[in-house]
Protein backbone atom coordinates (compact mmCIF):
# COMPACT_ATOMS: atom_id res chain seq x y z
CA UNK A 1 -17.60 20.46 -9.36
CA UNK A 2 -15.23 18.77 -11.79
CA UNK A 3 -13.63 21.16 -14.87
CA UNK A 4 -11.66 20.91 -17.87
CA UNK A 5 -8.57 21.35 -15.21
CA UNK A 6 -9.78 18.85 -13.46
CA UNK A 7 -8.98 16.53 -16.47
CA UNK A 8 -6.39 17.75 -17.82
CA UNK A 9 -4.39 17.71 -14.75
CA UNK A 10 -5.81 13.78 -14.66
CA UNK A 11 -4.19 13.26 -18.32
CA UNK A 12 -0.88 14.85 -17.25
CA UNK A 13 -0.85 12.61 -14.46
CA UNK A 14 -2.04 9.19 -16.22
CA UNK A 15 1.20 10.48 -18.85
CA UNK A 16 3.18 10.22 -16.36
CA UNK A 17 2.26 6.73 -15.09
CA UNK A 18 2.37 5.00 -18.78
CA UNK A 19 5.91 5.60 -18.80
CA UNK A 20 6.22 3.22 -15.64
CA UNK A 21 7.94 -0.39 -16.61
CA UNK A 22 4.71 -2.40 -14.68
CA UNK A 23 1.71 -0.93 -14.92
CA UNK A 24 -1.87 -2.18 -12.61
CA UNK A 25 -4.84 0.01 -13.82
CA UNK A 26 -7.76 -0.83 -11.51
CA UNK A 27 -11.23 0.08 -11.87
CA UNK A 28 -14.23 0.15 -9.42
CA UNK A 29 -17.49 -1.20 -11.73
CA UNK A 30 -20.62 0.50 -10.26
CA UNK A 31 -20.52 4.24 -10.66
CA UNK A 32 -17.13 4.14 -11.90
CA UNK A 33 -17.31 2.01 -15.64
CA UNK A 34 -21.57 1.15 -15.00
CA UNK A 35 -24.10 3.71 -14.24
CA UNK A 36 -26.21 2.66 -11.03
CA UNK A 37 -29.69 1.17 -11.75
CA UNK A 38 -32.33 0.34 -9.84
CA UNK A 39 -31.91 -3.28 -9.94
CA UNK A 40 -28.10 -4.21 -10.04
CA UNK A 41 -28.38 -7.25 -11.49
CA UNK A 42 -29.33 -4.99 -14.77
CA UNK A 43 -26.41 -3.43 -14.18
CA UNK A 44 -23.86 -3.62 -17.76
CA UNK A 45 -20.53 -2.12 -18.78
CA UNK A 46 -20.75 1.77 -20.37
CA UNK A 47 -20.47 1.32 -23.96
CA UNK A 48 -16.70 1.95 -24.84
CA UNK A 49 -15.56 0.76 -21.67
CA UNK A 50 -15.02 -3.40 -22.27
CA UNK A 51 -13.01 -1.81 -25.40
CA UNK A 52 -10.66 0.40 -23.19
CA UNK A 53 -9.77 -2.62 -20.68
CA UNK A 54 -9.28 -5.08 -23.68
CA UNK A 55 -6.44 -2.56 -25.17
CA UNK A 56 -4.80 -2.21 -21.63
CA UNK A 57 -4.44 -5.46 -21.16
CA UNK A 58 -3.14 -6.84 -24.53
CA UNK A 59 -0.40 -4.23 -23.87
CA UNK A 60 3.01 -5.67 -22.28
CA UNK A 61 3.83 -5.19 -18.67
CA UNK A 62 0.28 -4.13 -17.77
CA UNK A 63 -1.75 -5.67 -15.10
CA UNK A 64 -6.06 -4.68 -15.24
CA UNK A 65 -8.64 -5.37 -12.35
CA UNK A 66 -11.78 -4.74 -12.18
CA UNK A 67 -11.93 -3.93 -8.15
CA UNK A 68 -16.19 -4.45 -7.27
CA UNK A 69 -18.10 -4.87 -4.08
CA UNK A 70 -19.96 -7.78 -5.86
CA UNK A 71 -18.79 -11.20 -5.61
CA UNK A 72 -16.71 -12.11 -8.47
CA UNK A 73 -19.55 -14.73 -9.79
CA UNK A 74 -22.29 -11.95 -10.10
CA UNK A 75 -19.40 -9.20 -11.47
CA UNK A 76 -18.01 -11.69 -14.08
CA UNK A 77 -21.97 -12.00 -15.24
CA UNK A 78 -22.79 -8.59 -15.25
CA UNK A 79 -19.96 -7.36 -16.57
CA UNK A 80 -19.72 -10.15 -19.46
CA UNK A 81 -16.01 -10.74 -18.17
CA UNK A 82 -14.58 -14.56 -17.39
CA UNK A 83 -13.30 -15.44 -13.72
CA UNK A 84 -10.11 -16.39 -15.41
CA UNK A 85 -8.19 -13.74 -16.25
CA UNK A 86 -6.11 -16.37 -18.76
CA UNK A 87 -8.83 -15.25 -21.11
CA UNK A 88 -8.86 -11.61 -21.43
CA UNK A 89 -6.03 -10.59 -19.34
CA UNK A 90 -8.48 -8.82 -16.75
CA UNK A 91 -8.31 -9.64 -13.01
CA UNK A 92 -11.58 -9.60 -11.20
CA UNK A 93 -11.28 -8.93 -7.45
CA UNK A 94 -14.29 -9.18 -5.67
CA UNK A 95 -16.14 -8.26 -2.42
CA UNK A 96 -13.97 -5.44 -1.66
CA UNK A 97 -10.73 -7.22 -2.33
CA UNK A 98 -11.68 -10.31 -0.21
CA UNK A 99 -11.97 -12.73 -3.29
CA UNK A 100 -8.91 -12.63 -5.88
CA UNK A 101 -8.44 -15.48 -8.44
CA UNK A 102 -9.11 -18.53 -5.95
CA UNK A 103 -11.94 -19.22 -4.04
CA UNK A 104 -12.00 -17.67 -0.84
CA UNK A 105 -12.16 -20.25 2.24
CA UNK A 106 -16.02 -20.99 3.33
CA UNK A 107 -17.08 -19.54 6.38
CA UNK A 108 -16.77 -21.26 9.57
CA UNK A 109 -20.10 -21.82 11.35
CA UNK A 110 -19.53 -19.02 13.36
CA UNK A 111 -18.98 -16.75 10.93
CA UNK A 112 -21.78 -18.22 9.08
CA UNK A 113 -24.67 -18.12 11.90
CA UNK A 114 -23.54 -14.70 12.05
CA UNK A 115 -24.38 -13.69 8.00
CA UNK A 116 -27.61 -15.44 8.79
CA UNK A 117 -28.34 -13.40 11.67
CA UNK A 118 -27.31 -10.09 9.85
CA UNK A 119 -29.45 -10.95 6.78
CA UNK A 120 -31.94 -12.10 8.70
CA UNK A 121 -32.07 -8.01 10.12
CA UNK A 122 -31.65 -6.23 7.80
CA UNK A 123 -34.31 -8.31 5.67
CA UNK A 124 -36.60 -6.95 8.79
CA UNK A 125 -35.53 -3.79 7.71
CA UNK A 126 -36.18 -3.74 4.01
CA UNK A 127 -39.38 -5.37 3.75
CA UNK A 128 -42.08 -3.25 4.95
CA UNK A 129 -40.59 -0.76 2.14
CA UNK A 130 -41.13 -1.35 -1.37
CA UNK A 131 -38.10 -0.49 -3.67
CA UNK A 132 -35.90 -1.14 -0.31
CA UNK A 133 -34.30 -4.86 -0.50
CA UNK A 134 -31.28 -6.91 0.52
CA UNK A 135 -28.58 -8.40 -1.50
CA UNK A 136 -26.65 -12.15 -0.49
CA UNK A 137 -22.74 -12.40 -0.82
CA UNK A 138 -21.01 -15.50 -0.02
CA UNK A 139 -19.53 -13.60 3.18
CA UNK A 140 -21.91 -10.60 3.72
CA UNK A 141 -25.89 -9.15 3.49
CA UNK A 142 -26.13 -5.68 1.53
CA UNK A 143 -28.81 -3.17 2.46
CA UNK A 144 -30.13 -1.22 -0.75
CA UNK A 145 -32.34 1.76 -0.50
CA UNK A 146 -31.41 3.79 -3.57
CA UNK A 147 -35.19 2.95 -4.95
CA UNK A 148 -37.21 4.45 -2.20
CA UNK A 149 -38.20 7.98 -3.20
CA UNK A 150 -37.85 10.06 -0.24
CA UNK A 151 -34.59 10.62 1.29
CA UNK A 152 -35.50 10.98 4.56
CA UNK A 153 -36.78 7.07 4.51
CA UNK A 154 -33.38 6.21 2.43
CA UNK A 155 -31.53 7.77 5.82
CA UNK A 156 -34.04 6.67 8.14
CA UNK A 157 -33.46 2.72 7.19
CA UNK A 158 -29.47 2.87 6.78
CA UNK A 159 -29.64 4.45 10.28
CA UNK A 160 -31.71 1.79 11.95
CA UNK A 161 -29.32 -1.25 10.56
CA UNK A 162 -26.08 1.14 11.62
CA UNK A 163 -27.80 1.32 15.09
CA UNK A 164 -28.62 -2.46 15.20
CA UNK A 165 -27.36 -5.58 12.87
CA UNK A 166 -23.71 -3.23 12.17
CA UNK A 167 -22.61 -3.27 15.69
CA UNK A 168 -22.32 -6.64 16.41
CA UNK A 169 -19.22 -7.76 17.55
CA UNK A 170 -17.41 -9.88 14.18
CA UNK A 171 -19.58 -7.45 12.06
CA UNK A 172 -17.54 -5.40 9.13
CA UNK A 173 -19.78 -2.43 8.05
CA UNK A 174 -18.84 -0.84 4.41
CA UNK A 175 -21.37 2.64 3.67
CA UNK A 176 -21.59 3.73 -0.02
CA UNK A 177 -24.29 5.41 -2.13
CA UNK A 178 -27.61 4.53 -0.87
CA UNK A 179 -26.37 1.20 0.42
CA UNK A 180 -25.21 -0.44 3.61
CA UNK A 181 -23.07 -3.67 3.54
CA UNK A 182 -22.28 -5.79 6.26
CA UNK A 183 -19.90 -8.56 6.15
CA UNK A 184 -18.48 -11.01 8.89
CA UNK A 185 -15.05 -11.21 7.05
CA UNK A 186 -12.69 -7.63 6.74
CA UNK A 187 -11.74 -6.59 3.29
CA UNK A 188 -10.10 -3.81 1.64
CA UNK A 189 -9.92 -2.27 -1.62
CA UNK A 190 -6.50 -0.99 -0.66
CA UNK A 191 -5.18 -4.32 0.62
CA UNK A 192 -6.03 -6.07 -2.77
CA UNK A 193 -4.17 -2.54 -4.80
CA UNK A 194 -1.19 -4.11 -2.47
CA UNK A 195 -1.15 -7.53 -3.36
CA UNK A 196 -1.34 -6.67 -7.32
CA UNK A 197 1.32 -4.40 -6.67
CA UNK A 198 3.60 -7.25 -4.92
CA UNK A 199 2.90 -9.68 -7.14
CA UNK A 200 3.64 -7.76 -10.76
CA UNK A 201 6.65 -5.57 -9.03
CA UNK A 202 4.21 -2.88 -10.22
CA UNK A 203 6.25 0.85 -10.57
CA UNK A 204 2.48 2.44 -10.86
CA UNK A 205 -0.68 1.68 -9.77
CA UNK A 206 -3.67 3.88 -11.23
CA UNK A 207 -7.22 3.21 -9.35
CA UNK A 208 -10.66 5.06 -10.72
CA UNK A 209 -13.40 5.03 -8.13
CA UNK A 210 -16.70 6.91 -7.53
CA UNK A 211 -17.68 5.71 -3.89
CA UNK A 212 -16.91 5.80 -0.02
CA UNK A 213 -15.51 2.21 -0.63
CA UNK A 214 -12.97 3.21 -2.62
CA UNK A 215 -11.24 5.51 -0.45
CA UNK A 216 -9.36 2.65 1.33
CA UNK A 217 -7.93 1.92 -2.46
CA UNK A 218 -7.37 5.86 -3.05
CA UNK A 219 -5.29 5.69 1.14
CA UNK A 220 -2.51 3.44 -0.20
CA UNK A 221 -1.54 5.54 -3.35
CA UNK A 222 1.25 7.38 -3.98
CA UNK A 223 5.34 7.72 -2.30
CA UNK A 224 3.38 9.10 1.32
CA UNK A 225 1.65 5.84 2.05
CA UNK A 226 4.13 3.27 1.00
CA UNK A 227 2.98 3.14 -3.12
CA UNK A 228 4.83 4.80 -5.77
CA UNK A 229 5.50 8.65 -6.67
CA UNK A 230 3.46 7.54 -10.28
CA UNK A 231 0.33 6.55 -8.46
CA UNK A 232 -2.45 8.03 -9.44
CA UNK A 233 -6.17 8.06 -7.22
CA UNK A 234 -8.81 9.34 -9.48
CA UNK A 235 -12.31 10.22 -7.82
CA UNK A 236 -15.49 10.25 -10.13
CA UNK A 237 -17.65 12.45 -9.37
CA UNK A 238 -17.76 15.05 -6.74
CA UNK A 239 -17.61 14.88 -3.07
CA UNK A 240 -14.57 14.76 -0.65
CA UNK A 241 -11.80 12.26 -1.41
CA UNK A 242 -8.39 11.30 -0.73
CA UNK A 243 -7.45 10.68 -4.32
CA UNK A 244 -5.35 13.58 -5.68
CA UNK A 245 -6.60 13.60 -9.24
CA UNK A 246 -10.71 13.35 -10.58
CA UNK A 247 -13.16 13.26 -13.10
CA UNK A 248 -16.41 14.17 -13.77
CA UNK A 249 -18.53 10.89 -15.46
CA UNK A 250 -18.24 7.33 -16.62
CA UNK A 251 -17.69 8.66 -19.93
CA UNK A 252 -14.63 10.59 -18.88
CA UNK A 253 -13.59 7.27 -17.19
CA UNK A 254 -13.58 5.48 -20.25
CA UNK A 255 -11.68 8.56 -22.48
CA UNK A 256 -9.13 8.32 -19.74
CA UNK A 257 -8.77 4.88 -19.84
CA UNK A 258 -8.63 5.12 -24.07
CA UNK A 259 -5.60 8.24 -23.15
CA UNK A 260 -3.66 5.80 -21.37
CA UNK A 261 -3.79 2.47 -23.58
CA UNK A 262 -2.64 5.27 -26.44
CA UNK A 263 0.31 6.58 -24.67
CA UNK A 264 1.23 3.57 -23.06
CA UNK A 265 1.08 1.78 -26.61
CA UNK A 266 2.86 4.65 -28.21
CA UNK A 267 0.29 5.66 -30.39
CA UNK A 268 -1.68 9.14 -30.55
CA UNK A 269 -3.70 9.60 -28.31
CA UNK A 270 -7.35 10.63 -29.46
């Protein structure tokens, strides 16, 4: 369970980081700044939220991603933020970290007989369920099963396309809440925290995230795996982690975010 500690600890820590001379604030979207829906096309931005990443990024010296799992065509929709980050000064990164700013190269026809292969199973596996379906990336097939209402058939379904579609050789498998993706190009969360890093000289990198996908971001924060002592991992939710700081809600993501535009941008915070 998350606590008052729990965030104040968070606060002391995000303090800490808005003192750094380049600053990357990264955000997961589903779970992390969007509550998970049913349908994830429905899925929108927690009210406050767009507000918080507008005043981090008008601020000098201070780099903003939104880090998804969706390709960055479907996350700029849902999330009402342009591709170009010329616009609002936020970076979408997409697919896990695969896509950044340009266009990632098309598949080759291996690696695209192989995503219609995977689909092609794990569709098997969705349809005789209702409120089980599949979602299409450029590079990978996503099993969804958060809409079936026992959890024993939610298990039962992620096991079968672990068993079968995930283990084929050239096959990347990603588990998070109630989903399954499988991709036949490898991306990380962390490796994209890297490149932002690189490229801005960042001293600080501060990355919220609620799922098992974002643990790869969380694994390259901080002095002991070659970031920066004012890193700061924060987990929302509950469950295990390797981030080293957490809070409890979307809501407390997007006071958080609020503390640190305010103290980076010398005002009080609220």
């Amino acid at each position: 369970m998350t606590s008052e500690t729990d965030l104040l600890t968070t606060r002391a820590a995000l303090d800490r980081a808005a003192r750094a001379a380049h600053l990357v604030v990264a955000c997961d979207f589903d779970g992390t700044l969007s509550p998970f829906v049913s349908d994830p096309e429905t899925s929108r931005l927690a009210p406050g939220a767009r507000e918080a990443l507008d005043a981090l990024a008008a601020l000098p010296a201070t780099t903003v991603l939104l880090v998804s799992g969706r390709d960055r065509t479907t996350l700029s929709r849902i999330s009402e933020i342009p591709t170009e980050s010329a616009a609002t000064g936020i970076h979408l990164v997409g697919q896990h970290g695969s896509e950044l700013e340009s266009k990632p190269a098309a598949l080759t026809e291996v690696e695209a007989a192989l995503l219609t292969e995977i689909t092609s199973r794990l569709e098997a596996i969705a349809l005789p369920h209702e409120g089980a379906f599949v979602e299409y990336k450029p590079s990978s097939a996503v099993l969804h099963v958060r809409s079936l209402p026992r959890a024993e058939d939610q298990e039962r379904l992620l096991s079968l396309a672990l068993e079968g579609p995930a283990v084929r050789d050239g096959v990347f498998a990603t588990e998070g809440k109630a989903v399954l993706e499988l991709a036949v190009r490898e991306a990380s969360k962390g490796a994209a925290l890297q490149t932002f890093r690189e490229r801005t000289g960042a001293e600080s990198v501060v990355f919220f995230g609620d799922d098992v996908t974002d643990e790869k971001g969380f694994a390259v924060l901080g002095s002991d795996h070659d970031g920066s002592a004012l890193d700061v991992g924060i987990k929302v939710g509950d469950g295990p982690t390797v981030a080293g700081y957490r809070v409890a809600s979307i809501d407390e993501v997007v006071v958080s975010l609020r503390h640190l535009a305010a103290v980076r941008g010398g005002s009080k915070p609220a």
